[in-house]
Structures are given as structure tokens and as C-alpha cells.
Protein backbone atom coordinates (compact mmCIF):
# COMPACT_ATOMS: atom_id res chain seq x y z
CA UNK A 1 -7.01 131.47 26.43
CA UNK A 2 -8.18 130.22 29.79
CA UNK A 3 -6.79 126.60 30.60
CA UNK A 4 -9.91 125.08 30.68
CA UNK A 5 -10.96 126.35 27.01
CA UNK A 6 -7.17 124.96 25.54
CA UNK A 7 -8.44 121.55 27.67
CA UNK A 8 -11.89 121.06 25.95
CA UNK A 9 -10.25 121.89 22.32
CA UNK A 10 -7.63 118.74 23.21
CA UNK A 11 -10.04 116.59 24.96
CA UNK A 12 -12.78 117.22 21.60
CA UNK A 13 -10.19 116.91 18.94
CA UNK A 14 -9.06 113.67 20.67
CA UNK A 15 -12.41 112.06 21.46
CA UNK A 16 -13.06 112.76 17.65
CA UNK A 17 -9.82 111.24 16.00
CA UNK A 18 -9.91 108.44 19.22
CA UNK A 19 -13.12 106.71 19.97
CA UNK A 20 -15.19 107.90 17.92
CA UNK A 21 -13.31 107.06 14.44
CA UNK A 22 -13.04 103.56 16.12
CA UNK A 23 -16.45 103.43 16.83
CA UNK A 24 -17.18 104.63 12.79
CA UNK A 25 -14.52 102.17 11.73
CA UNK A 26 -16.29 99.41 13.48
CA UNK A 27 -19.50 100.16 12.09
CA UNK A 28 -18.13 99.90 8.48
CA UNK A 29 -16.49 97.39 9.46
CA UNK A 30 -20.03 95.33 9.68
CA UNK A 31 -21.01 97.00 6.62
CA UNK A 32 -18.23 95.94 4.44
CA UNK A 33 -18.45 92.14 6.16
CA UNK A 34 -21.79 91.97 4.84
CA UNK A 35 -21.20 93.36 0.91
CA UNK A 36 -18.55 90.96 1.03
CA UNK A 37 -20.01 87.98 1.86
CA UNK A 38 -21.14 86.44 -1.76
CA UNK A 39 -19.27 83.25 -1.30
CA UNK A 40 -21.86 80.43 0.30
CA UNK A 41 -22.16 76.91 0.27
CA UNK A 42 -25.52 74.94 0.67
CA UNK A 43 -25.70 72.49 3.90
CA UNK A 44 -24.91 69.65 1.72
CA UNK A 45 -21.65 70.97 0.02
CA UNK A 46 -21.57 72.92 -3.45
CA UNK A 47 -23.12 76.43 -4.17
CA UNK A 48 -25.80 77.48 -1.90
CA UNK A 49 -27.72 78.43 -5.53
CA UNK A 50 -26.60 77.37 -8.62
CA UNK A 51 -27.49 78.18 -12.33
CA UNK A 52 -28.96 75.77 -14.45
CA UNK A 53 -27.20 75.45 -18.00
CA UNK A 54 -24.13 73.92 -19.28
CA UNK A 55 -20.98 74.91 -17.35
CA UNK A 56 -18.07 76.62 -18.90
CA UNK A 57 -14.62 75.83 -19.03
CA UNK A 58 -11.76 77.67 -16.65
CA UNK A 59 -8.34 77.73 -17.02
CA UNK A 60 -6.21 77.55 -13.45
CA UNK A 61 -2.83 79.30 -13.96
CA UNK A 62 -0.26 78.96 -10.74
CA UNK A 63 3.04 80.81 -11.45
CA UNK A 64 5.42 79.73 -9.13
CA UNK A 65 9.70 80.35 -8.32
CA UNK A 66 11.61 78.45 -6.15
CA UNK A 67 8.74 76.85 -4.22
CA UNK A 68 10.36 73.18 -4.28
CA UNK A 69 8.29 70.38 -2.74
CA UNK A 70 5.82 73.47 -1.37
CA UNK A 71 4.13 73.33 -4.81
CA UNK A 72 2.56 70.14 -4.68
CA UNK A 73 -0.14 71.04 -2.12
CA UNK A 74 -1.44 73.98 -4.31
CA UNK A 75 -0.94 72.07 -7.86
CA UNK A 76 -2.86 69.11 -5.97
CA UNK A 77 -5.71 71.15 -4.82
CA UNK A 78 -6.51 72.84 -8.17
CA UNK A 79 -6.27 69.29 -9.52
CA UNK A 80 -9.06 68.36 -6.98
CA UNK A 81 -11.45 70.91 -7.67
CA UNK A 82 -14.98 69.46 -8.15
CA UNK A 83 -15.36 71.65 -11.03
CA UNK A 84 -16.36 69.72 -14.05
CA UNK A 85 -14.57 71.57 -16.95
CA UNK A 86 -11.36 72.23 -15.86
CA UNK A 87 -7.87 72.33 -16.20
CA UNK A 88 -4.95 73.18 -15.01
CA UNK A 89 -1.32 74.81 -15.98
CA UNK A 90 1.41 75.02 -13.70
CA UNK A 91 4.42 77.85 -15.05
CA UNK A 92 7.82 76.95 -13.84
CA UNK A 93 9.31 80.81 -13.31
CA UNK A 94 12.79 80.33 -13.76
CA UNK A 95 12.88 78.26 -10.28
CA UNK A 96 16.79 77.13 -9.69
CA UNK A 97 15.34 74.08 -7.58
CA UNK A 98 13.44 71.24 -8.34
CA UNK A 99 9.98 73.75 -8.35
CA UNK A 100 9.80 72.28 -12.51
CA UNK A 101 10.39 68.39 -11.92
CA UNK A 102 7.96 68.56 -8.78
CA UNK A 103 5.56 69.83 -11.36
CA UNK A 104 6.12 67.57 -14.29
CA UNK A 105 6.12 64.45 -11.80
CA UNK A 106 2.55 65.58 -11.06
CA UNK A 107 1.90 66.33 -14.74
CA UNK A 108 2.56 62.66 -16.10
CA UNK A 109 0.05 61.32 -12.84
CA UNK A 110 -2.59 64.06 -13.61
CA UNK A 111 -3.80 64.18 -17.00
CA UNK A 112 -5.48 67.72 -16.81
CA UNK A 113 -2.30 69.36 -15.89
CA UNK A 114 -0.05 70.78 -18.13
CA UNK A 115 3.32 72.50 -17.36
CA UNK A 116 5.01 75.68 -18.47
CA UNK A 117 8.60 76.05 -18.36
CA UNK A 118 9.32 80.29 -18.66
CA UNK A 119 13.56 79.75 -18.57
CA UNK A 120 14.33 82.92 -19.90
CA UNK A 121 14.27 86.44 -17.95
CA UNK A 122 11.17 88.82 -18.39
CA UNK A 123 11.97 91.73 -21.32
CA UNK A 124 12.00 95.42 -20.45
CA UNK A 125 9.55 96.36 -18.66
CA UNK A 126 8.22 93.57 -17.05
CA UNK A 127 8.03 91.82 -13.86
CA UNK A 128 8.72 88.26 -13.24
CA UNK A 129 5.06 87.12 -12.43
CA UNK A 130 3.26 89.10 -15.35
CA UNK A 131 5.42 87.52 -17.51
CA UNK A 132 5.06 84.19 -16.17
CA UNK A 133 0.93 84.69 -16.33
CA UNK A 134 1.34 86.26 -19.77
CA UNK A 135 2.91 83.23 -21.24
CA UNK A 136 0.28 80.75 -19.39
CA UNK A 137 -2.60 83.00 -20.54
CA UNK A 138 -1.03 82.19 -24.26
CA UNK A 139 -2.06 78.12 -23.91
CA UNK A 140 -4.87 78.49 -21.52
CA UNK A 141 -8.07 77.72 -23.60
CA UNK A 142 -10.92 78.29 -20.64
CA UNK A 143 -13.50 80.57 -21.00
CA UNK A 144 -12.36 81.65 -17.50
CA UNK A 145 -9.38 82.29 -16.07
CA UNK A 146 -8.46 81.29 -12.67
CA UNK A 147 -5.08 82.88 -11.27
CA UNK A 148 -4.10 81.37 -8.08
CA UNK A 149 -0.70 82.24 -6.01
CA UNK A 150 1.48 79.18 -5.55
CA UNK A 151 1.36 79.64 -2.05
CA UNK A 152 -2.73 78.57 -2.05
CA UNK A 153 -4.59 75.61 -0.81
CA UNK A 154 -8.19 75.49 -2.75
CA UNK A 155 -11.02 73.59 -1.03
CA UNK A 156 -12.27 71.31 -3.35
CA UNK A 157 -15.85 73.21 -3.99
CA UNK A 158 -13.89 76.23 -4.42
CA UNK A 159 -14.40 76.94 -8.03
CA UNK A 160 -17.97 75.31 -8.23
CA UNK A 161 -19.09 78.20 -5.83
CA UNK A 162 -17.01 80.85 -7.12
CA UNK A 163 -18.16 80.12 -10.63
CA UNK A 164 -21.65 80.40 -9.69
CA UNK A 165 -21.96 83.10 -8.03
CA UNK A 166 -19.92 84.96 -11.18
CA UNK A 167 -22.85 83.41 -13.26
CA UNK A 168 -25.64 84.42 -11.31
CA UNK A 169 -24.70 87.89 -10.68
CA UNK A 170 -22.89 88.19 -13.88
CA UNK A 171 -19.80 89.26 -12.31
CA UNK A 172 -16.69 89.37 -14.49
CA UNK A 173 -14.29 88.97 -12.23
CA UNK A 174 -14.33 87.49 -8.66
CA UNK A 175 -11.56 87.70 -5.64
CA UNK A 176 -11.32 86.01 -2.65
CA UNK A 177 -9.92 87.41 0.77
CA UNK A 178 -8.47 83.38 2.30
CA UNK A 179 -8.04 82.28 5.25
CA UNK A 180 -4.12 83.84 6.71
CA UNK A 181 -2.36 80.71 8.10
CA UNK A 182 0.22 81.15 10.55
CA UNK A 183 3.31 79.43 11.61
CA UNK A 184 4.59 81.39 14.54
CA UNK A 185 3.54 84.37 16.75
CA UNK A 186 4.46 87.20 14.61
CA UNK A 187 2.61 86.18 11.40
CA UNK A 188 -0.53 86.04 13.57
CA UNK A 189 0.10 89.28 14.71
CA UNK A 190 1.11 91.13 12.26
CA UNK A 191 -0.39 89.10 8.78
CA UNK A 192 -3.98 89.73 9.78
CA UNK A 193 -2.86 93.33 11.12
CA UNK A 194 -1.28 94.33 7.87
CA UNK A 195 -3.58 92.51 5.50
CA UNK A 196 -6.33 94.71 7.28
CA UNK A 197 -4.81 97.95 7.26
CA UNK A 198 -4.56 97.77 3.70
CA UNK A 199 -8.70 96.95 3.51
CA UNK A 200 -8.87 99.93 4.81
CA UNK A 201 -6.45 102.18 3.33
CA UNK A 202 -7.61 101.36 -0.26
CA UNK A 203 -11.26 100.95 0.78
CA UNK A 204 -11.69 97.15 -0.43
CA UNK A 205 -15.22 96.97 0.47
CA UNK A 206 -16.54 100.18 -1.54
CA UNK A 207 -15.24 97.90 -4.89
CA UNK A 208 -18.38 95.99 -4.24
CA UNK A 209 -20.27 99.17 -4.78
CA UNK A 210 -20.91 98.96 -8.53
CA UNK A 211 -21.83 103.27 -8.94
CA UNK A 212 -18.39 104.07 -6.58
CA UNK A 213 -15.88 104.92 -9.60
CA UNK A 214 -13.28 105.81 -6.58
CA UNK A 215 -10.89 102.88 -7.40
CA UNK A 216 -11.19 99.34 -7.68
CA UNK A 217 -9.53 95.88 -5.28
CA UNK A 218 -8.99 92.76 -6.50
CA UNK A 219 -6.81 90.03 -4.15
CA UNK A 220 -4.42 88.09 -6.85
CA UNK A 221 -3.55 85.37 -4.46
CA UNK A 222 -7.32 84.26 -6.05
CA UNK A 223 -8.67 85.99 -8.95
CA UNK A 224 -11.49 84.38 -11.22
CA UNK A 225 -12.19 86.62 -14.54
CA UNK A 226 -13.64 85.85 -17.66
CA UNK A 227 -11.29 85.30 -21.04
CA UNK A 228 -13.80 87.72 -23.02
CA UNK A 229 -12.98 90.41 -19.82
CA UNK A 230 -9.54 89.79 -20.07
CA UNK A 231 -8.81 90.05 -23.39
CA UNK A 232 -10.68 93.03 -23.39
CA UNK A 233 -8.75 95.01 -21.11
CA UNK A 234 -5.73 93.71 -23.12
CA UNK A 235 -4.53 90.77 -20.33
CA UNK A 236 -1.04 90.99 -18.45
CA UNK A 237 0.61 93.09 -20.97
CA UNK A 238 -1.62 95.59 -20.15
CA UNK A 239 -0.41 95.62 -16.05
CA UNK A 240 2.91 94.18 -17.03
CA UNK A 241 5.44 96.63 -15.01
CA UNK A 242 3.04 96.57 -12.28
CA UNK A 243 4.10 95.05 -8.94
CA UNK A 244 0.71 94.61 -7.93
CA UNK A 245 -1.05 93.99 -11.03
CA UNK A 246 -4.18 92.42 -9.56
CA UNK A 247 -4.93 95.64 -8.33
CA UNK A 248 -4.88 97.21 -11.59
CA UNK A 249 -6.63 94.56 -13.51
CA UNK A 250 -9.72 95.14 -11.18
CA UNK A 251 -9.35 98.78 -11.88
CA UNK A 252 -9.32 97.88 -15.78
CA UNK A 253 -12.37 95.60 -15.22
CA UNK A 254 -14.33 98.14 -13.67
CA UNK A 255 -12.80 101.07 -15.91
CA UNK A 256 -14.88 98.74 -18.83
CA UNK A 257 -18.14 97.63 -16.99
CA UNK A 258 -16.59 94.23 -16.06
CA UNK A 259 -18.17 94.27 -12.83
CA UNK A 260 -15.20 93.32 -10.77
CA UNK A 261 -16.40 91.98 -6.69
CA UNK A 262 -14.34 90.86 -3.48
CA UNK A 263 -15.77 88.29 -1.42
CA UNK A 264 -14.26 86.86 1.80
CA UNK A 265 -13.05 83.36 1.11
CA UNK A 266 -12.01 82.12 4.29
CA UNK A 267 -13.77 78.41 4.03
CA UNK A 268 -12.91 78.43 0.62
CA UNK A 269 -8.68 78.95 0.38
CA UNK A 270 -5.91 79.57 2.98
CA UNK A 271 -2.51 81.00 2.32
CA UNK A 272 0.34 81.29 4.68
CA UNK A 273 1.96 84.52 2.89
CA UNK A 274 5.48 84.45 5.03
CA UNK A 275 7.43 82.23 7.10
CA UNK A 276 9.68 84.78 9.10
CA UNK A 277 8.91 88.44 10.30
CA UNK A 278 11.73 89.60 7.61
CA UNK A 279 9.13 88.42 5.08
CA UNK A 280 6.30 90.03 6.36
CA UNK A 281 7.91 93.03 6.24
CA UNK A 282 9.74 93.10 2.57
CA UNK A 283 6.38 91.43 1.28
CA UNK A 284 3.76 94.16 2.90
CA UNK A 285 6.14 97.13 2.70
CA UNK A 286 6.24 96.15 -1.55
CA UNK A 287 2.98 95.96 -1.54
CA UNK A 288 1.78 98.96 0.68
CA UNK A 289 4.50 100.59 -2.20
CA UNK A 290 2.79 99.23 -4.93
CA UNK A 291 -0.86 99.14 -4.67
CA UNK A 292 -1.03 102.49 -5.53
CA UNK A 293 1.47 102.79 -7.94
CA UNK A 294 4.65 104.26 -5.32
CA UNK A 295 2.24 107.04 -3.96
CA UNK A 296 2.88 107.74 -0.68
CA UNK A 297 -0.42 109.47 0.57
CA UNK A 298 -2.52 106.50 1.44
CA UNK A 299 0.77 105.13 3.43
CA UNK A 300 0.68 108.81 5.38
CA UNK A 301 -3.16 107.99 6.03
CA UNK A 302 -2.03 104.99 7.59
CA UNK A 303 0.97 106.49 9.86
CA UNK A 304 -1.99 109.62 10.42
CA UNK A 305 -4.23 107.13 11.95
CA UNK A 306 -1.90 104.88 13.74
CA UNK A 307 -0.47 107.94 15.88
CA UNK A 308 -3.49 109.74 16.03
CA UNK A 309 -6.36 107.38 16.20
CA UNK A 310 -4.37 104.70 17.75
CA UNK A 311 -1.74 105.70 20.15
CA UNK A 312 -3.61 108.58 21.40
CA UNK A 313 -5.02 105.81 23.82
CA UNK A 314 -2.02 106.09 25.77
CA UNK A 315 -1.35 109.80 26.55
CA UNK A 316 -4.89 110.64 26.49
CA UNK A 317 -4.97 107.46 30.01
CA UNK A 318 -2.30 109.14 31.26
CA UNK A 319 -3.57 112.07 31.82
CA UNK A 320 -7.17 110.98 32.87
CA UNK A 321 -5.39 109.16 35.50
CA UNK A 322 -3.55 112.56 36.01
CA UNK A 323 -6.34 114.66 36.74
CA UNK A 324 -7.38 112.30 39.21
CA UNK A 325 -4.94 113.14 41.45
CA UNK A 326 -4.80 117.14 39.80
CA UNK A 327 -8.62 117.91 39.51
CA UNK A 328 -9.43 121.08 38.17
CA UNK A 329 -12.59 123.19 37.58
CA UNK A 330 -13.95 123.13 34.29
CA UNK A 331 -16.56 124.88 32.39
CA UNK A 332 -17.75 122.17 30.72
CA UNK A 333 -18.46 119.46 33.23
CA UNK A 334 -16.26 116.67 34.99
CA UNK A 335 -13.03 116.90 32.74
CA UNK A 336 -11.58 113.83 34.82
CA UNK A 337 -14.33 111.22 34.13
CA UNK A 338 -14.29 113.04 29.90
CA UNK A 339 -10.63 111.93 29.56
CA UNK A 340 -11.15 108.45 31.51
CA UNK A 341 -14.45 107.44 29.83
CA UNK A 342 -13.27 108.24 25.98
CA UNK A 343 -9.88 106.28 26.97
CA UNK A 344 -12.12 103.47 27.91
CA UNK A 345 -14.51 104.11 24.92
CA UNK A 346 -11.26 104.48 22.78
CA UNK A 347 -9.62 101.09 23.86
CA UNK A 348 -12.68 99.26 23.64
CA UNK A 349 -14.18 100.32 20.61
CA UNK A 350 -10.35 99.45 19.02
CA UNK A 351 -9.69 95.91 21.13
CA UNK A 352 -12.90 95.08 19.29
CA UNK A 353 -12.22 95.87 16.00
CA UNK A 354 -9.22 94.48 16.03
CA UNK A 355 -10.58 91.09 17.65
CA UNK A 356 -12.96 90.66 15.05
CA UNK A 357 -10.39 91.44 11.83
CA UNK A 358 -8.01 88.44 13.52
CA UNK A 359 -10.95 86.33 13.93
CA UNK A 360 -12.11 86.97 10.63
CA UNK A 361 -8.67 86.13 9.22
CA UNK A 362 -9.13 82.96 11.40
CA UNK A 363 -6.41 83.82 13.67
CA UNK A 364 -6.82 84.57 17.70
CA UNK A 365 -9.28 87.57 18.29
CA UNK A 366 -6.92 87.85 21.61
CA UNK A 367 -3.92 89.30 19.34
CA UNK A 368 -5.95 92.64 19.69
CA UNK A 369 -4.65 92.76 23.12
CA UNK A 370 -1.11 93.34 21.54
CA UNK A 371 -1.81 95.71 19.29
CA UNK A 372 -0.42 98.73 21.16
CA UNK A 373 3.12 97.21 22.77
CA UNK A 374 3.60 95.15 19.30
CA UNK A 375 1.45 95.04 16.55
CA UNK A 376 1.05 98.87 16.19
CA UNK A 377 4.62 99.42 16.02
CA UNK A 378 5.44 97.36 14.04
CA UNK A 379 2.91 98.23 11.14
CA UNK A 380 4.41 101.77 11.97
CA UNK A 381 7.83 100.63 10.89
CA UNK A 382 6.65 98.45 7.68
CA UNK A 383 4.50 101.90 6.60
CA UNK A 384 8.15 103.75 7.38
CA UNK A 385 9.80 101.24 4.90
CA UNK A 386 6.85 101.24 2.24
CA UNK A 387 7.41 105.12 2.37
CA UNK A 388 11.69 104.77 1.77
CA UNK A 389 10.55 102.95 -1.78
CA UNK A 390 8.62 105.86 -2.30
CA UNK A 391 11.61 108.16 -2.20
CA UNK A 392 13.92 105.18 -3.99
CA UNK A 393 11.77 103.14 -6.27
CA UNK A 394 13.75 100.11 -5.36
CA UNK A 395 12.01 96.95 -4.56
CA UNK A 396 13.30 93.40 -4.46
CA UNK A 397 10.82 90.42 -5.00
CA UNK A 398 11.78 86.79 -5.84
CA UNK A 399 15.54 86.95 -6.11
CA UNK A 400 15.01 90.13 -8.70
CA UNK A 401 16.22 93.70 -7.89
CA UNK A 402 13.59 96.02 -9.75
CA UNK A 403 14.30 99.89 -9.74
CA UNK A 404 11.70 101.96 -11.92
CA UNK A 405 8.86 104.69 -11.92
CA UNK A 406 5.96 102.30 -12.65
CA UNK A 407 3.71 104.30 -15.11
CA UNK A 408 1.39 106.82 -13.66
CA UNK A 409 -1.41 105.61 -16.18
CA UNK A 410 -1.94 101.86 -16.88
CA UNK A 411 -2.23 100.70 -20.93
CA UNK A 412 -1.26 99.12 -23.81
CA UNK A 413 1.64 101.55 -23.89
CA UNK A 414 2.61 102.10 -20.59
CA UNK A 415 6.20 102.66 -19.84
CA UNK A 416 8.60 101.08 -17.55
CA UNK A 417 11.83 100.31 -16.17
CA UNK A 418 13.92 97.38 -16.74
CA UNK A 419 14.80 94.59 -13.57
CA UNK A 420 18.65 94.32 -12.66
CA UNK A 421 20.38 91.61 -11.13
């Protein structure tokens, strides 16, 4: 095969896995932005359209475990919602500090908050958090159910909006993507980075997409569903050895016509999700693992792109700047300028993406910039980890040591391991 024939099969294959699935990504990028954009507020505050009618009531459930004096800002801001049916139950997990008497000093100030002490570990088959939601949903008397992570600050309007958009589009169940707060370099980098990645990988935006029967997203950090829908798909016990049962609740809800959407909720919540770079990666390594019940092939998708898509940048500048200095004669036209101008294309197309997910996440767009020297590698090594569970089943979340095959099918009678200490 002539050199220049071997050259134009590289130099096509990369501009084709390089700038031009950056340039695709981008576009659906915009796409997905829009479909998920059903959270507004009118220029005076509340829902930008409302729906006339009584209101009904929602239950907020916040599980938390050993979140000490951290609780208060989350309890506080459910408290505050400018909802006018609601209340709120706080479940004490088993916390060994003072996560319970933080939340029954706010119970005795706050008369719509009620407080849920789970001191005893979760049965067979369980995880900690299921179990701590399935024994909330037990004295929660809404006709909606509002789960929010302990970890959450609500804006006041929050629920108002959220509720009616559920209403108006008769939506049973309604997720929010928050704002990712950030205490320190490497949660800005990486958070955003890793919280995007797994947009892609499990297609969040195509949920909104009521005929796409693909799969199904839902964001548990804020998740909005109606009793009726939940009951129907038979609650927590249903998801209850599931890591990331939010996941498979929103496949349940759309399984049964429950309508299930994702909207970005960045002026509506924020979340910082870890406070170290250990955290960040046990926490998205677990739930790379776990989102798709310990299959490995979406995480391979991931490593495929990041070496491929991504990193290809580098070699493929290299040896545009090469041929510079080594010019050859080609068949097909100036090779040189081919490999220099997709490079270019390549990085640009990518810096942007990248800018606008951080932005997005309302973190610098200029972390794009690191992407290649840290970011990059880094979500390289968290996929690497997320694919050892894989091959071990062992994951470790809040103090508990869980090692079991979660079932393949979710249901009623799904089977699963037991936790060790």
C-alpha cells in the first residue's frame, strides 16, 4: 500500500473520531440544553405559568448519615419553600454524630417538620438510603413526593415551579440537574467533567423524548414524583438493592407511562457533591458502576472516546507539526495543512464543549483549558476504577461495605446481596 494511501486512511479515520464527533457532540449538546430547559420562573419570582386549581400536597423526604451541623442548611431550605401545602420529614440514617439532635432541634422550632430516626441496619438486600426513603415514604402523606439529597440547598420557589410545570405537562416525575458547587480546584475540574460524561454516556437528554424506550435518567439528588406513580411502580422496595436507585425508578416510571423528564435546575438547587478529590473519585467511580447495574460497556464507551476522540488531539499536532518540517507528496491534496487544520478543528470544537458544560454547571468555562494535562486523565483513571467494581462487585458508600450482583432485572422480587461491615 503506497504511503500516501496508509496516510489518508489515518488522517480520515482520525478527522472522523476527532473533530468531527466533537463538532456532533456539540451540536447535541444545544439540542439536549434546549429539551431540558422546562424549569422557568416569571420576572417577578414564581412559575413563569402556573395552573389554576387547588394545589396539592408534597411530601419532602431528606435521608441523611453523619452530616452533623451540614444538615441544617438543607432541612432549612425545604422548610422555606414557598410552597403552600407542604411538609417536611427529615430520616436520621443511623448517623453516629449529632446528624439526629441537629434535626430534632429544628423539629421543635419548625412545626411542619417531622423527624425519622432509622437506628437499626437495612435487612438483606438493601442499601442504606432505600431503606432510609422506604421508611419515610411509610409516614409521608403528600400527594407528591419530593426526595432531596442531604447535601441540597433549595431556592425558596423551588417546588412552586417544579410543581407546576409537573401539572401543566402532566409529568409524573420531575429531576433537576443543580447547580455543582465547588470548594477547591479539583471539584471544579473534575465535578462538572464527570457529572457530564455521565449525560452523555447514558444519554440523559433522550429521557425527555417521550417515544425513545432506550432507557430512562432521573438525578436523585432532586426527584419530584407523584404518590399514585410511586406506589404504582411499587416505591423503594421495588429499587431497594440498587445503588443508584433514582435511575431505576425513572426507568420504572417510564416502563408504566409515568412520563418521567430532566430539567436543568441550576437557579433552582446547588449541591457541593465532595469535599476532597478522594471523594470525587469513590463517589463517581460507584456511580459510573452502578447506573447501569455493574455493566461495564457504557464505562468502555467512555475510555473509547476519551483516547480516541480526545487524546487523539495530541499525536494527531504532533505530527502536523511533523510534516511541516517532512513534507511529502500526496494524492489527495496538502496532507500538512489536513493534519494541522482538523487538530485545530479538533481542539476547538472540544475547548468549546467543554467551556460551555462548566459554565452550565456554573463553574469556570476556562477549566476546558485543562482538560487534556488534568481533567482527561483523571476521568480516565475514575472510568479504570468504575471498571475494577465491575470485575469485584465491591463498593463502599457511607461507612457500609456492600459486595453483591445487583439484579439484572428490577421488581418486586428482585434478588440481592446482603451489606457487611
Amino acid at each position: 500500500m503506497p504511503v500516501d494511501t496508509r496516510e489518508l486512511i489515518i488522517l480520515m479515520a482520525y478527522l472522523a473520531l476527532g473533530p468531527f464527533a466533537w463538532g456532533f457532540f456539540l451540536f447535541v449538546m444545544h439540542l439536549g440544553r434546549k429539551r431540558m430547559t422546562l424549569m422557568q420562573r416569571s420576572p417577578t419570582g414564581g412559575p413563569l405559568i402556573d395552573v389554576p386549581g387547588e394545589k396539592p400536597s408534597v411530601s419532602i423526604l431528606i435521608p441523611a448519615k453523619d452530616e452533623g451541623e451540614r444538615i441544617r442548611s438543607c432541612i432549612l431550605s425545604a422548610i422555606k419553600q414557598d410552597y403552600p401545602k407542604v411538609g417536611v420529614i427529615a430520616i436520621d440514617d443511623r448517623s453516629s454524630d449529632n446528624t439526629g439532635a441537629v434535626m430534632d432541634e429544628m423539629a421543635r422550632e419548625h412545626p411542619n417538620l417531622r423527624v425519622l430516626h432509622v437506628t437499626e441496619p437495612p435487612a438483606e438486600g438493601w442499601t442504606g438510603k432505600n431503606n432510609a426513603l422506604h421508611q419515610g415514604s411509610k409516614i409521608a402523606t403528600g400527594d407528591w413526593l419530593l426526595f432531596v439529597d442531604s447535601d441540597v440547598v433549595l431556592q425558596p420557589d423551588a417546588l412552586t415551579v417544579g410543581m407546576a410545570v409537573v401539572r401543566r405537562k402532566n409529568f409524573g416525575m420531575l429531576s433537576l440537574l443543580p447547580t455543582l458547587e465547588s470548594g477547591s480546584l479539583w471539584e471544579s475540574i473534575m465535578v462538572p467533567l464527570c457529572a457530564g460524561a455521565a449525560s452523555s454516556m447514558y444519554l440523559i437528554a433522550m429521557n425527555n423524548i417521550g417515544e425513545y424506550k432506550g432507557g430512562a435518567f432521573a438525578n436523585g439528588q432532586f426527584m419530584l414524583m407523584s404518590r399514585a406513580g410511586y406506589d404504582k411502580i411499587g416505591g423503594h422496595v421495588t429499587v431497594r438493592d440498587r445503588y443508584c436507585e433514582d435511575v431505576a425508578i425513572a426507568k420504572l416510571f417510564k416502563e408504566n407511562g409515568l412520563r418521567p423528564r430532566v430539567s436543568w435546575g441550576t437557579d433552582f438547587c446547588s449541591v457541593r457533591m465532595y469535599s476532597s478529590l478522594a471523594a470525587v473519585i469513590r463517589g463517581w467511580s460507584r456511580i459510573y458502576y452502578a447506573a447501569k447495574v455493574g455493566s461495564p460497556w457504557r464505562i468502555l464507551a467512555g475510555v473509547f472516546w476519551l483516547l480516541f476522540c480526545s487524546f487523539s488531539v495530541i499525536p494527531a499536532l504532533a505530527f502536523g507539526l511533523y510534516r511541516v518540517g517532512h513534507p511529502v507528496p500526496a494524492s489527495f491534496g496538502n496532507v500538512t495543512a489536513s493534519w494541522l487544520i482538523g487538530a485545530g478543528a479538533h481542539f476547538g470544537f472540544m475547548t468549546i464543549a467543554l467551556s460551555l458544560l462548566y459554565r452550565w454547571s456554573r463553574n469556570p468555562a476556562r477549566n476546558a483549558l485543562l482538560f487534556l494535562p488534568i481533567g482527561g486523565p483523571m476521568l480516565l483513571y475514575i472510568f479504570g476504577k468504575a471498571l475494577k467494581m465491575c470485575v469485584t462487585k465491591k463498593v463502599e458508600w457511607r461507612g457500609t461495605a456492600y459486595q453483591h450482583a445487583m439484579a439484572a432485572n428490577i421488581g418486586p422480587t428482585s434478588a440481592a446481596g446482603s451489606p457487611t461491615r
